[in-house]
N, C-alpha and C. Protein backbone atom coordinates (compact mmCIF):
# COMPACT_ATOMS: atom_id res chain seq x y z
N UNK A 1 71.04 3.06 -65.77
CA UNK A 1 70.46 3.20 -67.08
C UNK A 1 71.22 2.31 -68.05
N UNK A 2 70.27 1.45 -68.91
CA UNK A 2 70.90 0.77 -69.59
C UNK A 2 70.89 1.58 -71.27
N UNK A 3 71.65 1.20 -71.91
CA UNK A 3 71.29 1.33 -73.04
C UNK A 3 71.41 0.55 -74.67
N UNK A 4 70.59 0.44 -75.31
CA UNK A 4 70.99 -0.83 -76.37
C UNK A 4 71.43 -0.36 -77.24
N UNK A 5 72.09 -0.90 -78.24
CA UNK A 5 72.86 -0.82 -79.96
C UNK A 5 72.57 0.85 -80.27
N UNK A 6 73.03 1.27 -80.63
CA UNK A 6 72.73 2.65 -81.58
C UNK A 6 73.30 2.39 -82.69
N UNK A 7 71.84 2.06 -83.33
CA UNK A 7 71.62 1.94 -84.58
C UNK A 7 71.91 2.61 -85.98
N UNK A 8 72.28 4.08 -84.89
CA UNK A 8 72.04 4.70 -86.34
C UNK A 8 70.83 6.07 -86.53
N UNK A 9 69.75 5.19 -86.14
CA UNK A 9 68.54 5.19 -86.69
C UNK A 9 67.89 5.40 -85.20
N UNK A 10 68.22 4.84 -83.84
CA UNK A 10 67.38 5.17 -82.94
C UNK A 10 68.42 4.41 -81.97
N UNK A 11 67.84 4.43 -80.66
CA UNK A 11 68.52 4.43 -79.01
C UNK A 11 66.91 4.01 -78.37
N UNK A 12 67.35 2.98 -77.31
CA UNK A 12 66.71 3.01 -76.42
C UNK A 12 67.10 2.54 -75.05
N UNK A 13 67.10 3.43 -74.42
CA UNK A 13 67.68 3.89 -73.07
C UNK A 13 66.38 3.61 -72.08
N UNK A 14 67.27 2.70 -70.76
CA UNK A 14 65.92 1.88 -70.14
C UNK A 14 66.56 2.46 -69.05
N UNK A 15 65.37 3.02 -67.98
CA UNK A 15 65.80 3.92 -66.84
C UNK A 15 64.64 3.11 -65.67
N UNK A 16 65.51 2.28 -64.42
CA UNK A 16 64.24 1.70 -63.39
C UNK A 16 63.36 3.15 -62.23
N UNK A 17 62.77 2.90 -62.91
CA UNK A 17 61.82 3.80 -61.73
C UNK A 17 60.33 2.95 -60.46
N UNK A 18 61.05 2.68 -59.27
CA UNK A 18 60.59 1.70 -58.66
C UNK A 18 60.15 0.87 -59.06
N UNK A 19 59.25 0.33 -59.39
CA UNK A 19 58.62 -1.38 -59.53
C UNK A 19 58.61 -0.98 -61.27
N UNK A 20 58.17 -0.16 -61.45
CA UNK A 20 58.45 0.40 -63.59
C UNK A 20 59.99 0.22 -63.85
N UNK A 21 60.02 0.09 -64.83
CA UNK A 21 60.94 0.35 -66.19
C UNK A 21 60.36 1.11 -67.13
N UNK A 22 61.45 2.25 -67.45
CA UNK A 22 60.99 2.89 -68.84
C UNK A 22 61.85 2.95 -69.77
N UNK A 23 61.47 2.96 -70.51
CA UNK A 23 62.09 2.65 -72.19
C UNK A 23 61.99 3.65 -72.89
N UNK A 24 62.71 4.91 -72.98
CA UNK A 24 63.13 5.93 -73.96
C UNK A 24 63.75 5.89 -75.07
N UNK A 25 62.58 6.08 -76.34
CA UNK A 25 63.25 5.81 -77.43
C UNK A 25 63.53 6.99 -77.70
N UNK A 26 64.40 7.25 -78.88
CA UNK A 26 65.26 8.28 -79.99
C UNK A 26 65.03 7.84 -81.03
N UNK A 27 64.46 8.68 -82.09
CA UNK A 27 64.72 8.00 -83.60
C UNK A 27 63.49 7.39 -83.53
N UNK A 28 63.92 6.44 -84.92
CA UNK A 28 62.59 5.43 -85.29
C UNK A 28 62.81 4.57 -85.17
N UNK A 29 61.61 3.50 -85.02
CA UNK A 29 61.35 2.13 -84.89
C UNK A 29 60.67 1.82 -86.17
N UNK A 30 61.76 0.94 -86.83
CA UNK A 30 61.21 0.17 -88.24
C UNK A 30 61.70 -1.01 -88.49
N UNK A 31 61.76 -1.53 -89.47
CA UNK A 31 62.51 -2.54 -89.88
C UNK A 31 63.61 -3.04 -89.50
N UNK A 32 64.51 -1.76 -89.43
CA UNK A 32 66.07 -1.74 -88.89
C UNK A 32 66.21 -1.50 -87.62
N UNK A 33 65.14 -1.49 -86.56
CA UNK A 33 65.33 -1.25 -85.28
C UNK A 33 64.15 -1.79 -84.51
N UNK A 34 63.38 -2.38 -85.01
CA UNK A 34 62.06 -3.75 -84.35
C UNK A 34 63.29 -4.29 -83.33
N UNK A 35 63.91 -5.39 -83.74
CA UNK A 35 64.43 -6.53 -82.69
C UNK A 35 65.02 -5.51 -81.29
N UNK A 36 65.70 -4.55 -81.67
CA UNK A 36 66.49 -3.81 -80.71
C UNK A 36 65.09 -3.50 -79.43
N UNK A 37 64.58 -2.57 -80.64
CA UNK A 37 63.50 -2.42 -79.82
C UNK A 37 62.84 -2.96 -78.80
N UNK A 38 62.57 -5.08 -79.60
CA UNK A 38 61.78 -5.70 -78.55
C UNK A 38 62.44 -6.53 -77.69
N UNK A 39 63.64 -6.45 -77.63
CA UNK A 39 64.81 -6.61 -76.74
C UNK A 39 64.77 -5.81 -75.68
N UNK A 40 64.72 -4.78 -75.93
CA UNK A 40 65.02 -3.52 -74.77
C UNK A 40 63.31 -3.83 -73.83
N UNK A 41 62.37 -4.30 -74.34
CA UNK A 41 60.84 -4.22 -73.56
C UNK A 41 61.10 -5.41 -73.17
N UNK A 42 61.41 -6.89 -73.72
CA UNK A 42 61.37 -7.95 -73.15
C UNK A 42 62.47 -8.02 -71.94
N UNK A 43 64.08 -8.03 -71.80
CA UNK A 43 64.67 -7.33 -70.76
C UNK A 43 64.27 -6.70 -69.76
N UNK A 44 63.90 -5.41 -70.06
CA UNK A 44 62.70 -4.46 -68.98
C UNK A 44 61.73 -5.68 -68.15
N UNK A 45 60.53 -6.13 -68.96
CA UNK A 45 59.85 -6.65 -68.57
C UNK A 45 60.57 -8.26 -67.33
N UNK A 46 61.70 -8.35 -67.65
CA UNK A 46 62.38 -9.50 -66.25
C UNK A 46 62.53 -8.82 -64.88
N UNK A 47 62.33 -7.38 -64.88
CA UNK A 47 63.02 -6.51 -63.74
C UNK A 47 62.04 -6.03 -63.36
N UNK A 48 60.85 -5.94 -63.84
CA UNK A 48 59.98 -4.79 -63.35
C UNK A 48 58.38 -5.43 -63.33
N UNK A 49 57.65 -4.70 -62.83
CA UNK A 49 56.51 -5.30 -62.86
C UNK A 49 55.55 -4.72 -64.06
N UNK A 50 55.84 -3.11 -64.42
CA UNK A 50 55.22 -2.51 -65.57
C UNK A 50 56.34 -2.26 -66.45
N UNK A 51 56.70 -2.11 -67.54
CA UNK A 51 57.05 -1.32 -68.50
C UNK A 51 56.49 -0.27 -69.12
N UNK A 52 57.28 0.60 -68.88
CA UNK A 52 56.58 2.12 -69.61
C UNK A 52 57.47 2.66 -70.59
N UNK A 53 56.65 2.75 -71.88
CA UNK A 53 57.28 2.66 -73.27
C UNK A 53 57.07 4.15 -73.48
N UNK A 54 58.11 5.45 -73.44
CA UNK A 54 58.46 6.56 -73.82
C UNK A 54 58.65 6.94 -75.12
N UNK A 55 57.41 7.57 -76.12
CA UNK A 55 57.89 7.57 -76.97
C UNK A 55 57.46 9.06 -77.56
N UNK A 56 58.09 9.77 -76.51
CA UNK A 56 58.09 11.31 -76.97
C UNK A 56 58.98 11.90 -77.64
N UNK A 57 60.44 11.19 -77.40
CA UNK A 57 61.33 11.89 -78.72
C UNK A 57 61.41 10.90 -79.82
N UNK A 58 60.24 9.63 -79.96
CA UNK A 58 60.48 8.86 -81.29
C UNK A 58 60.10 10.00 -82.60
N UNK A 59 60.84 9.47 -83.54
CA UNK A 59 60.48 10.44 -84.81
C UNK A 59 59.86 9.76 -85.83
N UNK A 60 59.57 8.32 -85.53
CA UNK A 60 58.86 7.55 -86.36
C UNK A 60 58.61 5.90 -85.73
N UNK A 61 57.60 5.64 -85.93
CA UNK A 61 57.29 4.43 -85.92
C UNK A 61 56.16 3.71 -86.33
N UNK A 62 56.89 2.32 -87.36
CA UNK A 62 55.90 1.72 -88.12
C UNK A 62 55.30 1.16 -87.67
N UNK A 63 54.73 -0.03 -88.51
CA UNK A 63 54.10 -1.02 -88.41
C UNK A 63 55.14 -2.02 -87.83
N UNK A 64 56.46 -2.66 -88.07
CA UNK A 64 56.86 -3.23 -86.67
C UNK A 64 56.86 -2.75 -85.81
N UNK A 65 57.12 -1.45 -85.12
CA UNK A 65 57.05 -0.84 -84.01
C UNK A 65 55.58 -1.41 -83.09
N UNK A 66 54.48 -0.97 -83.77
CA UNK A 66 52.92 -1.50 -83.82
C UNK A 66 53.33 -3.05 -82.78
N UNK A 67 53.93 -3.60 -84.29
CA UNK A 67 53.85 -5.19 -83.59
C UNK A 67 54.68 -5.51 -82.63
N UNK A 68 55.60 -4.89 -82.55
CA UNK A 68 56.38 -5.05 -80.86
C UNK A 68 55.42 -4.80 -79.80
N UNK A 69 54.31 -3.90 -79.60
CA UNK A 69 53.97 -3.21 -79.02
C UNK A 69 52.92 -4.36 -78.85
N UNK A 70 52.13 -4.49 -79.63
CA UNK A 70 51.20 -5.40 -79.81
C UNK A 70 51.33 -7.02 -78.76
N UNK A 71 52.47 -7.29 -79.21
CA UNK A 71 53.46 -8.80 -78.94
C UNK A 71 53.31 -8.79 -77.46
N UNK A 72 53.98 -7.73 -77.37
CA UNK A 72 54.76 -7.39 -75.83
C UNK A 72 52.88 -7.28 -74.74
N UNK A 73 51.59 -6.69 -75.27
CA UNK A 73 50.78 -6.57 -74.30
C UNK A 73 50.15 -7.95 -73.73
N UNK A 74 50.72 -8.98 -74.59
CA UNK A 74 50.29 -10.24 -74.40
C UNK A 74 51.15 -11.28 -73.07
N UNK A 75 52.37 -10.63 -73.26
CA UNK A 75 53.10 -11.37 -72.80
C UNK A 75 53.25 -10.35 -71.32
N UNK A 76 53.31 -9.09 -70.80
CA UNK A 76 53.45 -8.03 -69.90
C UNK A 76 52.75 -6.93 -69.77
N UNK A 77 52.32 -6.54 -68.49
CA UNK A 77 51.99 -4.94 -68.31
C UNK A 77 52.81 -3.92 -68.56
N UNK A 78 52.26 -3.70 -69.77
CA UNK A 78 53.02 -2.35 -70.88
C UNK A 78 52.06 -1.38 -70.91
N UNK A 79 52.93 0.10 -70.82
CA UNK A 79 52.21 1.62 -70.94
C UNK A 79 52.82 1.99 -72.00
N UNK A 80 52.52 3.36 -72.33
CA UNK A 80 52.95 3.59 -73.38
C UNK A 80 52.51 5.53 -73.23
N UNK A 81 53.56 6.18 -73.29
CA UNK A 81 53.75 7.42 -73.54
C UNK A 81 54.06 8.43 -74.47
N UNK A 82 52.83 8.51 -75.28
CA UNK A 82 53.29 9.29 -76.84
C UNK A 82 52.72 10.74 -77.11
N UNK A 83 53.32 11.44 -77.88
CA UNK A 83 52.87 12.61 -78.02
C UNK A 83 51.64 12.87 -79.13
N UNK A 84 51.26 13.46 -78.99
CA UNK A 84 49.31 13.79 -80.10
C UNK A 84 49.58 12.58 -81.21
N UNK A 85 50.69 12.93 -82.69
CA UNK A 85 50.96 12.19 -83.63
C UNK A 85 50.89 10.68 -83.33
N UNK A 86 51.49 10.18 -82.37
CA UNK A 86 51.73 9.05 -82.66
C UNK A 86 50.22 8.36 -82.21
N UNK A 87 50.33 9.23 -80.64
CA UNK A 87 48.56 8.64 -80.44
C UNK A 87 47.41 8.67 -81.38
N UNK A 88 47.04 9.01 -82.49
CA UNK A 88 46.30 9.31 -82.78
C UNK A 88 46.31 7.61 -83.87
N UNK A 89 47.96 7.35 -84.12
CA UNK A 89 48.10 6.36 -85.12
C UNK A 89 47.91 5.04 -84.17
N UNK A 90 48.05 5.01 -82.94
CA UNK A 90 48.22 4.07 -82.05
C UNK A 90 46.15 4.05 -81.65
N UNK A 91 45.91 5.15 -81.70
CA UNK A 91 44.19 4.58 -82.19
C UNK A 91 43.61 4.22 -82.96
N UNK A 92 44.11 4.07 -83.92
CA UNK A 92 43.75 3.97 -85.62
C UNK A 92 44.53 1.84 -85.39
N UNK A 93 45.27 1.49 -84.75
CA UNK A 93 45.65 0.34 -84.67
C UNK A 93 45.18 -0.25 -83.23
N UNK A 94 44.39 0.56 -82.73
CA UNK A 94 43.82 -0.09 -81.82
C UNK A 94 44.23 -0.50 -80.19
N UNK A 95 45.24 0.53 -80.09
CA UNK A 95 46.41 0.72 -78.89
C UNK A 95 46.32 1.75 -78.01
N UNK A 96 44.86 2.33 -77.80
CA UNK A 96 44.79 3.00 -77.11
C UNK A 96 45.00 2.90 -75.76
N UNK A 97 44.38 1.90 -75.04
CA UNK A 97 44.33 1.49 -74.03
C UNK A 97 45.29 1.08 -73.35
N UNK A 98 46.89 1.61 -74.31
CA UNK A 98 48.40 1.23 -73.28
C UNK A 98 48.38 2.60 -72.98
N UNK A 99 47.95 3.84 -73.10
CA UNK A 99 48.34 5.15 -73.37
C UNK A 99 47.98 6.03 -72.10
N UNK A 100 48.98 6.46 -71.28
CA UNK A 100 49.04 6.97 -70.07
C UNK A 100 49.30 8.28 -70.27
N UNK A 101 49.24 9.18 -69.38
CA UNK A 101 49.71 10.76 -69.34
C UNK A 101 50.93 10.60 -68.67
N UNK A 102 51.86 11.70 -69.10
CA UNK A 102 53.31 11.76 -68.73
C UNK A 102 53.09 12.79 -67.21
């Protein structure tokens, strides 16, 4: 398990699960924690064939968060694991279709 900067503000802890990587965030993804963020998925994404983006204990995430997310489906096979709240904002931006069951 790797883990990047603690910010403060959030953690993201990357755990290999056979040919996946997952990416457990803490905290929020904003302004002050975008780059960390798309560090920890671009990394992932050299090792693995999917990335799976955990974001059941996030407590917030903006509109950079969005655009990491966004960035990253262009460039890799990215999932994405969120609880009711966030999914509902991740349909409203049009991100449904990374959104897997845990």
């Amino acid at each position: 398990m790797q883990q990047y900067r603690d910010v403060g503000r959030a953690a993201f802890i990357r755990q290999p699960f056979g040919d996946d990587e997952f990416i457990h965030v803490f905290g929020e993804i904003d302004t002050e924690t975008d780059v960390e963020f798309r560090t920890a998925i671009t990394d992932a994404s050299r090792v693995a064939k999917r990335v799976v983006v955990d974001l059941t204990r996030c407590t917030y995430i903006g509109s950079q968060g969005f655009s990491v997310l966004i960035q990253a489906t262009k460039l890799m096979n990215i999932s994405v694991i969120a609880p009711a709240r966030i999914r509902r904002l991740m349909d409203i931006v049009g991100l449904t279709s990374l959104l897997i069951e845990a």
